[in-house]
N, C-alpha and C. Protein backbone atom coordinates (compact mmCIF):
# COMPACT_ATOMS: atom_id res chain seq x y z
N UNK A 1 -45.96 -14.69 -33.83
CA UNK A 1 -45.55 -15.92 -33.17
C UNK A 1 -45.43 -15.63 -31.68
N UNK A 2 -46.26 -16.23 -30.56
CA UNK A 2 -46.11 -16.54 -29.24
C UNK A 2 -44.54 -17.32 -29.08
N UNK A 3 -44.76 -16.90 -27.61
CA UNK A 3 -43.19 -17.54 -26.71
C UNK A 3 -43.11 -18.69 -27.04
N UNK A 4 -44.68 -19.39 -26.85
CA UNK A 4 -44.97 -20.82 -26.67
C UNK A 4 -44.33 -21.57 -27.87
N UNK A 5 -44.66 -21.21 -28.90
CA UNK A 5 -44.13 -21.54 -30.71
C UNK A 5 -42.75 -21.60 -30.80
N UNK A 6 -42.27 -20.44 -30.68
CA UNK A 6 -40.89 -19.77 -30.10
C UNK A 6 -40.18 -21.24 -29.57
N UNK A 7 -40.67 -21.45 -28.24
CA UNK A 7 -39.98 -22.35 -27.39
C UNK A 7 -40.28 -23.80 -28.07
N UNK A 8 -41.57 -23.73 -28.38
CA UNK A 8 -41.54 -25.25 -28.96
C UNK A 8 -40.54 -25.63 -30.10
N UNK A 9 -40.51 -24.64 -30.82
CA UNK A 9 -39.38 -25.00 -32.00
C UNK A 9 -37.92 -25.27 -31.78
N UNK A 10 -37.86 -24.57 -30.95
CA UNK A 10 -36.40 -24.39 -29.85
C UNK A 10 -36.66 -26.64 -29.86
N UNK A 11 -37.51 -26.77 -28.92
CA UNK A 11 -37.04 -27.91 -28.28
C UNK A 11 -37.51 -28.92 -29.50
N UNK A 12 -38.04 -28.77 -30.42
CA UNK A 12 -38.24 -29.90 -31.85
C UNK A 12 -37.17 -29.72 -32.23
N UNK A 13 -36.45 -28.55 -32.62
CA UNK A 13 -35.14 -28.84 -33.67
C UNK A 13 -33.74 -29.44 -32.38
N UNK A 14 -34.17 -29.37 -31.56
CA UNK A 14 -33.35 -30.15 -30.29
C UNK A 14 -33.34 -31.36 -29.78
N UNK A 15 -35.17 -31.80 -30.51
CA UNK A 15 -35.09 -33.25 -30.28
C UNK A 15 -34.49 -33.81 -31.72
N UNK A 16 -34.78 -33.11 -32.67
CA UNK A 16 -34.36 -33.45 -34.01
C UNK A 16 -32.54 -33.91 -34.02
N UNK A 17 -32.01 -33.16 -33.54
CA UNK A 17 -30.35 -33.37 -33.27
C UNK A 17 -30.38 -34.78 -32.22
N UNK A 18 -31.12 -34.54 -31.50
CA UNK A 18 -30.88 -35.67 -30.63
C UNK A 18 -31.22 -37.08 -31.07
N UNK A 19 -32.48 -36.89 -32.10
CA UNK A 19 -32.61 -38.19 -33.07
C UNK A 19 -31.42 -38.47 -33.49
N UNK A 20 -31.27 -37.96 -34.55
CA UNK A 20 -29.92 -37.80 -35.26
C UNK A 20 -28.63 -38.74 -34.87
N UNK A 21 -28.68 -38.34 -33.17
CA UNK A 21 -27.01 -38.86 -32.74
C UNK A 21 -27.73 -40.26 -31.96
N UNK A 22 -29.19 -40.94 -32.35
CA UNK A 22 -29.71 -41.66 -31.71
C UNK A 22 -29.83 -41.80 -30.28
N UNK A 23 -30.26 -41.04 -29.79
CA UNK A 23 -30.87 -40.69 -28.48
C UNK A 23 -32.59 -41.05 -28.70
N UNK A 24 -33.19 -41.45 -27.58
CA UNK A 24 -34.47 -42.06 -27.07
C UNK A 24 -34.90 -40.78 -26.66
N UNK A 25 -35.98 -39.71 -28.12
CA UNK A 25 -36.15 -39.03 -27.56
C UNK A 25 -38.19 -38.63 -27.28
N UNK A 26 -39.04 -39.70 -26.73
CA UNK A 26 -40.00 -39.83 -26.30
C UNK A 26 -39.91 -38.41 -25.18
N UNK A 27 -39.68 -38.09 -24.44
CA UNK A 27 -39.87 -37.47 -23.47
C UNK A 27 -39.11 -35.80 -23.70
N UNK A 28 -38.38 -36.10 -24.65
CA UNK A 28 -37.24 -34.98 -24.67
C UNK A 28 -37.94 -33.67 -24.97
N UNK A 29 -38.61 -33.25 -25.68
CA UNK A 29 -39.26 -31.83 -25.92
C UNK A 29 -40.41 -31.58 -24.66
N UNK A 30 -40.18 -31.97 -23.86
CA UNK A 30 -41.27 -31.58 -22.28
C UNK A 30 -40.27 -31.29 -21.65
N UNK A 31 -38.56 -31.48 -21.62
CA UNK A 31 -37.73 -31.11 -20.50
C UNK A 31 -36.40 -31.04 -21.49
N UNK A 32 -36.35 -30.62 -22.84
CA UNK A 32 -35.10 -30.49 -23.17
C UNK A 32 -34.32 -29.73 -22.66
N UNK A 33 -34.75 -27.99 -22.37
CA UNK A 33 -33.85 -26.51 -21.55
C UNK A 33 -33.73 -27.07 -20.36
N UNK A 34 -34.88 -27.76 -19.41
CA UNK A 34 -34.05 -27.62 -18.19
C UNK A 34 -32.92 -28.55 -18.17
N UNK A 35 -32.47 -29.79 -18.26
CA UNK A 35 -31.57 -30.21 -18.10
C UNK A 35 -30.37 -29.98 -18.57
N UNK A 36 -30.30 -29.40 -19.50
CA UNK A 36 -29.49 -29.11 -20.53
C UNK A 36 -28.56 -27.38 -19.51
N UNK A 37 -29.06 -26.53 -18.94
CA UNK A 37 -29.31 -25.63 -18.48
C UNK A 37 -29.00 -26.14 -17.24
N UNK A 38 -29.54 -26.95 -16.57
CA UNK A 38 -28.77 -27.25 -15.80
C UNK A 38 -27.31 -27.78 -14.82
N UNK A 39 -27.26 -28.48 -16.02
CA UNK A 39 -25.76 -29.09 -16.89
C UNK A 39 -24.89 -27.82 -16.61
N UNK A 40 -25.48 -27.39 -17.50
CA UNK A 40 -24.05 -26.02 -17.52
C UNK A 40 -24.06 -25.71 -16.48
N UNK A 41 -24.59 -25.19 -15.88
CA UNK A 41 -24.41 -24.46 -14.53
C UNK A 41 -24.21 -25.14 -13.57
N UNK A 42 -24.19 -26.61 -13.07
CA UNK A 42 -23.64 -27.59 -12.75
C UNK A 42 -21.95 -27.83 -12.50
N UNK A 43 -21.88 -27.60 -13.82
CA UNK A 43 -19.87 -27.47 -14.14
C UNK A 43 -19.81 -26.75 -14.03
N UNK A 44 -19.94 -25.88 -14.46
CA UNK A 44 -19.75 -24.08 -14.28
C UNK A 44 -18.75 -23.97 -12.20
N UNK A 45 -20.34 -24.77 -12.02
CA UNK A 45 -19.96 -24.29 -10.76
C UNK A 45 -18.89 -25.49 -9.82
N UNK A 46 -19.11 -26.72 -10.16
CA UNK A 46 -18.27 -27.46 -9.98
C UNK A 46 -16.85 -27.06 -10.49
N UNK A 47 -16.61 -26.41 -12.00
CA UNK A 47 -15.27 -25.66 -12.07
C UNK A 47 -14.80 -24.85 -10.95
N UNK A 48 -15.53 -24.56 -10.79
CA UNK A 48 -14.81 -23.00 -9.73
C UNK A 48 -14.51 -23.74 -8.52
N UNK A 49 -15.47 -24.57 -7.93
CA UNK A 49 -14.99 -25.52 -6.67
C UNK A 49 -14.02 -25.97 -6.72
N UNK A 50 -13.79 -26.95 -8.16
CA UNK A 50 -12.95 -27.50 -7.82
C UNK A 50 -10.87 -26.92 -8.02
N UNK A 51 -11.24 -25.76 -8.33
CA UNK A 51 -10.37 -24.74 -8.48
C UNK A 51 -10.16 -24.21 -7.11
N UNK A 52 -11.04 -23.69 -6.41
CA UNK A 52 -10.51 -23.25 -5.13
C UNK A 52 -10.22 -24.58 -3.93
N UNK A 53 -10.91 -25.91 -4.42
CA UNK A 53 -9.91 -26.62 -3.78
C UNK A 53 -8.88 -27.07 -3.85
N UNK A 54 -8.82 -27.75 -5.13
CA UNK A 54 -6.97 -27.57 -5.76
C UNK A 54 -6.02 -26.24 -5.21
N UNK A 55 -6.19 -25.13 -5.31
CA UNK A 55 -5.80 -23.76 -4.67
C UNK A 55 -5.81 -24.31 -2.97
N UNK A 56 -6.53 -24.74 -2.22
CA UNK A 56 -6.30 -24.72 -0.84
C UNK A 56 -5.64 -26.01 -0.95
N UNK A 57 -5.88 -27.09 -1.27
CA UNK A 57 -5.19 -28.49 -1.36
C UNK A 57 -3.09 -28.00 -1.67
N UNK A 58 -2.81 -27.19 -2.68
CA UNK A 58 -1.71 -27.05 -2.87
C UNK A 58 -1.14 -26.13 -1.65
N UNK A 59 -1.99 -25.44 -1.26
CA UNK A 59 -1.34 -24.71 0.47
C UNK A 59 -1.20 -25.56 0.95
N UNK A 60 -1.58 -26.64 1.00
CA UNK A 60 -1.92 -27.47 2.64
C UNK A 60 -3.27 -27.49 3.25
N UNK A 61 -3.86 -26.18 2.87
CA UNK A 61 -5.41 -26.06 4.17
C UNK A 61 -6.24 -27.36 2.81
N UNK A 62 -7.26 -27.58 4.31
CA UNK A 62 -8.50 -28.46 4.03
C UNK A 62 -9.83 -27.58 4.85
N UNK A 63 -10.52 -28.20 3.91
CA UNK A 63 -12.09 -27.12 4.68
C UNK A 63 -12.38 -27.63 6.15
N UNK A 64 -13.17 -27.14 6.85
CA UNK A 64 -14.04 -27.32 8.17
C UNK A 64 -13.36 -27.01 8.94
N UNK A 65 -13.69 -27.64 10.18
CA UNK A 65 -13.17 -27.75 11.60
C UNK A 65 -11.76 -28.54 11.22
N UNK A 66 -10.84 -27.84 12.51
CA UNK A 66 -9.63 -28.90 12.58
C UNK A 66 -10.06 -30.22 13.49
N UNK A 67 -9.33 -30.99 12.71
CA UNK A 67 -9.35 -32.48 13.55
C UNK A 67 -8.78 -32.08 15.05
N UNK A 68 -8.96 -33.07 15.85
CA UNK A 68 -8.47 -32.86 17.79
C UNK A 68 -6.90 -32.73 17.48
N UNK A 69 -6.55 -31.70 18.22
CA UNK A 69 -5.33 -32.10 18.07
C UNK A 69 -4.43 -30.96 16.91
N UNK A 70 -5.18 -30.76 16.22
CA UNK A 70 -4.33 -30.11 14.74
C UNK A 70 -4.27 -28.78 14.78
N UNK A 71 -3.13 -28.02 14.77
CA UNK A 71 -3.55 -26.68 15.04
C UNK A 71 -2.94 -26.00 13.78
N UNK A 72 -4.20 -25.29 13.45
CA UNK A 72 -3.63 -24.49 12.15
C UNK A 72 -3.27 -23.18 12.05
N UNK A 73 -2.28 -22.55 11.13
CA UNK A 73 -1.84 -21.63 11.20
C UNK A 73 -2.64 -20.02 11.00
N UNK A 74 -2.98 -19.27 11.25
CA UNK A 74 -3.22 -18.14 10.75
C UNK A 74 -2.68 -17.03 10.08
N UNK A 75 -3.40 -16.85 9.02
CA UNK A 75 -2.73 -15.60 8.09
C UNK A 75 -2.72 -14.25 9.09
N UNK A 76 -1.40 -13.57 8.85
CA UNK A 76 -1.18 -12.58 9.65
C UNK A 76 -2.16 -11.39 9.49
N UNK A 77 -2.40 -10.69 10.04
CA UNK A 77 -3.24 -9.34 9.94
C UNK A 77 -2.34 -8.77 9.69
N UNK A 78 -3.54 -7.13 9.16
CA UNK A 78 -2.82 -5.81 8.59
C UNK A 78 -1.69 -5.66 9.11
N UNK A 79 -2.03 -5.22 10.52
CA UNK A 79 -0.70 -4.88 11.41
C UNK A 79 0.34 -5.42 11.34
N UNK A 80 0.58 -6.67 11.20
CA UNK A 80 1.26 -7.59 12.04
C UNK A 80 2.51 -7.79 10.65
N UNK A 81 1.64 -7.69 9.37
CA UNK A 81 1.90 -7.34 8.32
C UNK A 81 2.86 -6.10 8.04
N UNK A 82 2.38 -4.83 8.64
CA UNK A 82 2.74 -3.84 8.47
C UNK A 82 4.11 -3.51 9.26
N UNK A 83 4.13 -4.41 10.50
CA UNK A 83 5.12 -4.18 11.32
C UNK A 83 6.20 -5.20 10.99
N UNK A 84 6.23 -6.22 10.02
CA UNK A 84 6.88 -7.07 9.57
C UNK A 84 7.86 -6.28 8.61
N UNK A 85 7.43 -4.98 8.11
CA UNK A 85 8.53 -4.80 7.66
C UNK A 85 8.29 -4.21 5.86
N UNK A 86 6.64 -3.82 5.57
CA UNK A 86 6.81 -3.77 4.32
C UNK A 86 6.72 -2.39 4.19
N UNK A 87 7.20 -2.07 3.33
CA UNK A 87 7.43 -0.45 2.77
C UNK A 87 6.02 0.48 2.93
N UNK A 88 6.25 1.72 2.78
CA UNK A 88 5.62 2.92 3.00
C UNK A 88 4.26 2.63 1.66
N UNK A 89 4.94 2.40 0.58
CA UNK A 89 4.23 2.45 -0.78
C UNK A 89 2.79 0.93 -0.38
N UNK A 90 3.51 0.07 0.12
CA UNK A 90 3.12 -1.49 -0.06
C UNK A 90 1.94 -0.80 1.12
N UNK A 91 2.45 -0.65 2.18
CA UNK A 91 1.24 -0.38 3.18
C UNK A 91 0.10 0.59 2.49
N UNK A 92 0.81 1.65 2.11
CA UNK A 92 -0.51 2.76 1.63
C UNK A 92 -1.27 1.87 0.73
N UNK A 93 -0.78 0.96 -0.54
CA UNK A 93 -1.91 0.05 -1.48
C UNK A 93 -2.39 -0.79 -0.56
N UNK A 94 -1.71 -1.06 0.49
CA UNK A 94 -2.91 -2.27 1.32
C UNK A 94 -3.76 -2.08 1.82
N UNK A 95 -3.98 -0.23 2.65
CA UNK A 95 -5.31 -0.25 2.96
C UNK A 95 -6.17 -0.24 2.01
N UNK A 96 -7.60 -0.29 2.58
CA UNK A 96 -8.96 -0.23 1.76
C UNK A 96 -9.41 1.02 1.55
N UNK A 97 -9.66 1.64 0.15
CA UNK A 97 -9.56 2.84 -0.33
C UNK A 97 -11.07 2.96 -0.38
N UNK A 98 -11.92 2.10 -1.18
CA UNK A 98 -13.44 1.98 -1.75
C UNK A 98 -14.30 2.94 -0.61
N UNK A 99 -15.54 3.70 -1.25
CA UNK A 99 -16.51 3.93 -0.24
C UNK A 99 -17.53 3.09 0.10
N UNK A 100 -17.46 3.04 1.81
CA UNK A 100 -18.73 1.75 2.39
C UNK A 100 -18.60 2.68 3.87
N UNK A 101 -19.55 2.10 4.30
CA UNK A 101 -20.30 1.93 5.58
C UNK A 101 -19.46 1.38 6.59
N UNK A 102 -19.26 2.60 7.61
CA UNK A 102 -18.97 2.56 9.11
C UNK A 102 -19.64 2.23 9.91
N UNK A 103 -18.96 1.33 11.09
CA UNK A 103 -19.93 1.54 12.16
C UNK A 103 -19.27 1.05 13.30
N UNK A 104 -19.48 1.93 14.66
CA UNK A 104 -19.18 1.87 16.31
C UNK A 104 -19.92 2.19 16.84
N UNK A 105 -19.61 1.43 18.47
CA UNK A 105 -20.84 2.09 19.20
C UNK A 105 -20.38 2.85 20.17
N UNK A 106 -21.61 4.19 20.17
CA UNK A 106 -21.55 5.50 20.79
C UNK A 106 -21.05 4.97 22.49
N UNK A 107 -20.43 6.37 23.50
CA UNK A 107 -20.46 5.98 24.90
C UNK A 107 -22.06 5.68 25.32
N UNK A 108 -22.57 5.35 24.73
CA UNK A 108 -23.88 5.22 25.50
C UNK A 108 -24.39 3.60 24.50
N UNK A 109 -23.62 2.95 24.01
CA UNK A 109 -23.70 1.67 23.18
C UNK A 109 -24.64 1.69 22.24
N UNK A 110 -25.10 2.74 21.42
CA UNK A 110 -25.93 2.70 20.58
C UNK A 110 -24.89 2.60 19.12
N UNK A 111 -25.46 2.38 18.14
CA UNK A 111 -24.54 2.32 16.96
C UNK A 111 -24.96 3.61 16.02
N UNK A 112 -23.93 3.86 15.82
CA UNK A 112 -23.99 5.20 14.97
C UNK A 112 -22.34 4.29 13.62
N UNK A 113 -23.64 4.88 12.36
CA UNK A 113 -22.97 4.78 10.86
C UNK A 113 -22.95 5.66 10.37
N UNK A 114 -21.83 5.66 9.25
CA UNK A 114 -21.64 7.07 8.27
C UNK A 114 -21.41 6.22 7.20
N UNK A 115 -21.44 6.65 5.68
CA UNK A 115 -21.03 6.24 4.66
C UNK A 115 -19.90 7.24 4.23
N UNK A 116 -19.17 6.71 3.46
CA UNK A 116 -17.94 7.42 2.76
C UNK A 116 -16.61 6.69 3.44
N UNK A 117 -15.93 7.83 3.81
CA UNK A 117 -14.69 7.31 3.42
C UNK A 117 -13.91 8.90 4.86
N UNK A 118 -13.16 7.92 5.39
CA UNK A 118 -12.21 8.23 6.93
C UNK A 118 -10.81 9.06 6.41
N UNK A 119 -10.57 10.42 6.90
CA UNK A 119 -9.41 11.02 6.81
C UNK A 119 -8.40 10.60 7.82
N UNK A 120 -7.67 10.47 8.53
CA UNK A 120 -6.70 9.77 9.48
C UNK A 120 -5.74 11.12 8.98
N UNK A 121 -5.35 11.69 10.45
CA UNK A 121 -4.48 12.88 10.19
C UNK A 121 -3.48 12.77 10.98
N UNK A 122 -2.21 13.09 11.02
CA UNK A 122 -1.36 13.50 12.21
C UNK A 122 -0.98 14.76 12.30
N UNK A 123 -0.93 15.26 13.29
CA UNK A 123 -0.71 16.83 13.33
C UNK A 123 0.31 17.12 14.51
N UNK A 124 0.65 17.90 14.49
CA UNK A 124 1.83 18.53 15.24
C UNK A 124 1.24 18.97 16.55
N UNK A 125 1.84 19.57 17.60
CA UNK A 125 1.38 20.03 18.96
C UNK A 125 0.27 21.50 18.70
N UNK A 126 0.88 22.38 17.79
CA UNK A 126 -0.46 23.36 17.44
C UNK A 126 -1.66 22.93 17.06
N UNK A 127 -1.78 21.75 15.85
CA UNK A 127 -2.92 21.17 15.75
C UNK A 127 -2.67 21.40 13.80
N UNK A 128 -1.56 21.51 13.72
CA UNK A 128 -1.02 21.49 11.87
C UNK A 128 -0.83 20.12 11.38
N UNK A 129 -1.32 20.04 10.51
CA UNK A 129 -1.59 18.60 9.89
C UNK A 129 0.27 18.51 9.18
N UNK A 130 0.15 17.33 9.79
CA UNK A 130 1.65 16.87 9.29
C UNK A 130 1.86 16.05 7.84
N UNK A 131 0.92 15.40 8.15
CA UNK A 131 0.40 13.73 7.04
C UNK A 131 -0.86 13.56 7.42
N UNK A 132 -1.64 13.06 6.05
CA UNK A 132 -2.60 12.78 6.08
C UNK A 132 -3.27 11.08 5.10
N UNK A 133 -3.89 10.31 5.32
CA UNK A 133 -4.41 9.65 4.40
C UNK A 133 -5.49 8.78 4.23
N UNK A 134 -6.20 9.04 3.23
CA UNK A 134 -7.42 8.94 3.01
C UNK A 134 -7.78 7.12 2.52
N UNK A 135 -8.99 6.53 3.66
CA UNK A 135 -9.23 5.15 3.66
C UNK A 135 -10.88 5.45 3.55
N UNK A 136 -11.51 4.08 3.76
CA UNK A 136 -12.68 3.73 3.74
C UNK A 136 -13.10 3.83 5.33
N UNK A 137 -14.53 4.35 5.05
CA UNK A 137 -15.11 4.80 6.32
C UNK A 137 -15.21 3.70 7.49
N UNK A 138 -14.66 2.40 6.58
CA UNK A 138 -14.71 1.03 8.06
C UNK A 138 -13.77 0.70 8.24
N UNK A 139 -12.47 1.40 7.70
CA UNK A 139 -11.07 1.00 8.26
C UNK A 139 -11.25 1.70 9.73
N UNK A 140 -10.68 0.88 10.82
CA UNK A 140 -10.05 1.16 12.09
C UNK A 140 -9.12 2.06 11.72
N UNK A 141 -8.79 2.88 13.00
CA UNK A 141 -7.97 4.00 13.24
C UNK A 141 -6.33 3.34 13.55
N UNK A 142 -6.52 2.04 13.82
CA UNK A 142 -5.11 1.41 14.38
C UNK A 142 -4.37 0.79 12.78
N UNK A 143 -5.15 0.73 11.89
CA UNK A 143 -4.82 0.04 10.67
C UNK A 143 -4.31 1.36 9.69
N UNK A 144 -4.22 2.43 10.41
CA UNK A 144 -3.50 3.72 9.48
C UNK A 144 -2.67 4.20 10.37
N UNK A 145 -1.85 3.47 11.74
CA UNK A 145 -1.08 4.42 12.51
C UNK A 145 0.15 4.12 12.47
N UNK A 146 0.55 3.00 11.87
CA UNK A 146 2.20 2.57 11.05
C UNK A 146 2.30 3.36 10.07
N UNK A 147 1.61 3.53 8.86
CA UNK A 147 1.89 4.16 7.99
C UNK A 147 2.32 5.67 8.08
N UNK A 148 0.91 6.57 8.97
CA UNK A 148 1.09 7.90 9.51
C UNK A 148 1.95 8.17 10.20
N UNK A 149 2.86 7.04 10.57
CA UNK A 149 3.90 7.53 11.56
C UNK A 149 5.29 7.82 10.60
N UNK A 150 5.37 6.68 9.64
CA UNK A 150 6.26 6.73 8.59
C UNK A 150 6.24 7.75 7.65
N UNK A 151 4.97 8.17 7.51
CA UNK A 151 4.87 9.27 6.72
C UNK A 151 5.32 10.60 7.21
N UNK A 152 5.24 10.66 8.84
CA UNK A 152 5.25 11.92 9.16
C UNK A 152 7.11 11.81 9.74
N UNK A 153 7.38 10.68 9.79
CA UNK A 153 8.80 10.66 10.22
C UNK A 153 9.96 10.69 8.83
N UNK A 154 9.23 10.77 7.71
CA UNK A 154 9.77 11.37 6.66
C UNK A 154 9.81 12.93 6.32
N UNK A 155 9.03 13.71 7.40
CA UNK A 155 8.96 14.81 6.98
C UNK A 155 9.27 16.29 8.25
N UNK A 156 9.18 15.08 9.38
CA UNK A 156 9.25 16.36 10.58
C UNK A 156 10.20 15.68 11.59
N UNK A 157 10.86 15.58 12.55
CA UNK A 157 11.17 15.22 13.49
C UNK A 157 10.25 15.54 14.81
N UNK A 158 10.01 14.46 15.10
CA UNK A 158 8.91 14.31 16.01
C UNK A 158 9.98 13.87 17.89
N UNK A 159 9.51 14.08 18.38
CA UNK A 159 10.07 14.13 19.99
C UNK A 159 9.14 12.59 20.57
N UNK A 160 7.76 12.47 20.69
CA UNK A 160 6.73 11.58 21.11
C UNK A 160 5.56 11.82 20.23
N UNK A 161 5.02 10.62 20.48
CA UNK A 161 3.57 10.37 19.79
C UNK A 161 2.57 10.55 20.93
N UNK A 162 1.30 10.80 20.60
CA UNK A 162 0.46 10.75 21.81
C UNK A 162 -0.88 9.97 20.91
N UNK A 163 -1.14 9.20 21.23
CA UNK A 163 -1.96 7.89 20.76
C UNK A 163 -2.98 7.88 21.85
N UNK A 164 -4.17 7.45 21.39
CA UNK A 164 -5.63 7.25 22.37
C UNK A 164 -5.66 5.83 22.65
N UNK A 165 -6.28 5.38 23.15
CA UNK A 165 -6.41 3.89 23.04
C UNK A 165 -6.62 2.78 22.37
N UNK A 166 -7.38 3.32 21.17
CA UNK A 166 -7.43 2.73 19.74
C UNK A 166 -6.00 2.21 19.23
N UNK A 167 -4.93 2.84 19.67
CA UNK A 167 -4.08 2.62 19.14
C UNK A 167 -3.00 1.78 19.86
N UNK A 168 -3.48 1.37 20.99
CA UNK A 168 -2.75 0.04 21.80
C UNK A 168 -2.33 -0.73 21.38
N UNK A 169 -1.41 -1.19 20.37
CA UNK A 169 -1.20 -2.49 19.89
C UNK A 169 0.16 -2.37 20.09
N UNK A 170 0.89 -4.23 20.77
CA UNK A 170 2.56 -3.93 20.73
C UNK A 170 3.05 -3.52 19.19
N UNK A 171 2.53 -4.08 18.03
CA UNK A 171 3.03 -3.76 17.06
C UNK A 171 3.17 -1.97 16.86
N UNK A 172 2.35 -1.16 17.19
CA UNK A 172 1.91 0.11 16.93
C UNK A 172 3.49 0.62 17.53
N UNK A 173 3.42 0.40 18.69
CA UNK A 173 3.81 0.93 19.65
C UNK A 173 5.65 0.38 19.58
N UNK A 174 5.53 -0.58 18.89
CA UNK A 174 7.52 -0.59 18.38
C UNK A 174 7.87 0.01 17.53
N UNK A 175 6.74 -0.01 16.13
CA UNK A 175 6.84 0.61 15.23
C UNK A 175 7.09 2.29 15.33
N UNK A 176 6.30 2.45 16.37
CA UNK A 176 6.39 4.18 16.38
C UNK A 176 7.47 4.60 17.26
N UNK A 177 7.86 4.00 18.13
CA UNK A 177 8.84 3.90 19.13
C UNK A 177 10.28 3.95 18.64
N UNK A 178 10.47 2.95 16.98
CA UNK A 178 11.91 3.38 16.45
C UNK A 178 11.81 4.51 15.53
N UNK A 179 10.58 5.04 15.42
CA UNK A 179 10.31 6.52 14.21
C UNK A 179 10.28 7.79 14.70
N UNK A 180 10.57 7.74 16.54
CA UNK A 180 10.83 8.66 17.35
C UNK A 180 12.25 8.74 17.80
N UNK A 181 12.69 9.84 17.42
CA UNK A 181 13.92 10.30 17.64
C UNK A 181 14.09 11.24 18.67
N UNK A 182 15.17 10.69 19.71
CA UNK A 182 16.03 12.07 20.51
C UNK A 182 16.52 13.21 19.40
N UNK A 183 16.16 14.76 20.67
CA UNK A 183 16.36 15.30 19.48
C UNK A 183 18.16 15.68 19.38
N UNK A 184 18.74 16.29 18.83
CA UNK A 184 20.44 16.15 18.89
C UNK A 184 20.56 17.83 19.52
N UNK A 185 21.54 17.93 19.53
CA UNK A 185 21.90 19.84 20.15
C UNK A 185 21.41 20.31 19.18
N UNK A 186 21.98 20.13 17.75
CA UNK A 186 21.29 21.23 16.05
C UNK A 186 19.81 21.40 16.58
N UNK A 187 19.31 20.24 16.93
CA UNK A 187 17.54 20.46 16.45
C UNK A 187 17.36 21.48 17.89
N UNK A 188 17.64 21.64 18.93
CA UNK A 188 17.40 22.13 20.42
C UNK A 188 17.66 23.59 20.05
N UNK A 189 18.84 24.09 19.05
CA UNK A 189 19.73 25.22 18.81
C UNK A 189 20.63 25.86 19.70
N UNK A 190 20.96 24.37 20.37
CA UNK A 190 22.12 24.77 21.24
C UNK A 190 23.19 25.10 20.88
């Protein structure tokens, strides 16, 4: 038996049901799968729409452009997130762990990529790794420097941070600012 047989029987015992429930079926075995097939996948996908608009409708947001005039709110970033106040544990699950594709451009503006996955270290004035933790090769360097600071201010007493420019952010820079401690006479060994 060919496809053709195969399929034709498919759509006779399909017009046959459709007799059945009295349906007009002259035309029906030349286009019974596609419509039928189409259908589904139709709702299918109309379900899911209309699920993520119900989901934005119960926030408040509506799709497109804002109307003149309307100003809408923005969801906070990592940082802004991070400096708000959530725990050591909550930040480490929030970065992005998965391996993917990096990319910046060189001092000379060319783009240079790596695949894998970014170590982010802090180390002490000799160059001894204090804390370390392991993200995806397209996390930014500023989106692991709350955490590394918390991590390492759990474990060493630190005097100052010395940060490159990547790491400019007011959030960075309060955050690390209350995780730096004067040191007391004990720590000096006065």
């Amino acid at each position: 038996m060919d496809i053709f047989t195969g399929v034709r029987r498919v759509l006779e015992v399909a017009a046959a049901g459709a007799r059945a429930r009295g349906a007009d079926c002259e035309k029906l075995p030349g286009r019974a799968g596609g419509p039928f097939v189409e259908g589904l996948d139709r709702h299918r996908v109309q379900g899911k729409a209309r699920q993520e608009g119900l989901a934005r409708k119960a926030q408040g947001q509506r799709r497109g452009w804002p109307k003149r005039g309307e100003a809408r709110a923005k969801p906070p970033t990592r940082i802004e997130r991070q400096a708000a106040g959530m725990g050591l544990d909550e930040m480490l699950r929030d970065l992005p762990k998965p391996c993917d594709v990096g990319t910046k451009k060189n001092s000379k503006g060319y783009k240079e990529s790596w695949t894998g996955y970014k170590l982010h270290l802090d180390v002490a004035d000799g160059g001894i790794p204090v804390s370390a933790i392991l993200t995806s090769a397209s996390t930014h360097d500023s989106l692991a420097a709350i955490p590394l600071s918390a991590l390492s201010a759990g474990r060493v007493v630190n005097l100052y941070d010395v940060m490159d420019s990547a790491y400019d952010v007011p959030q960075i820079r309060e955050a690390t600012s209350c995780c730096a401690s004067s040191p007391s006479p004990a720590d000096l060994g006065d």
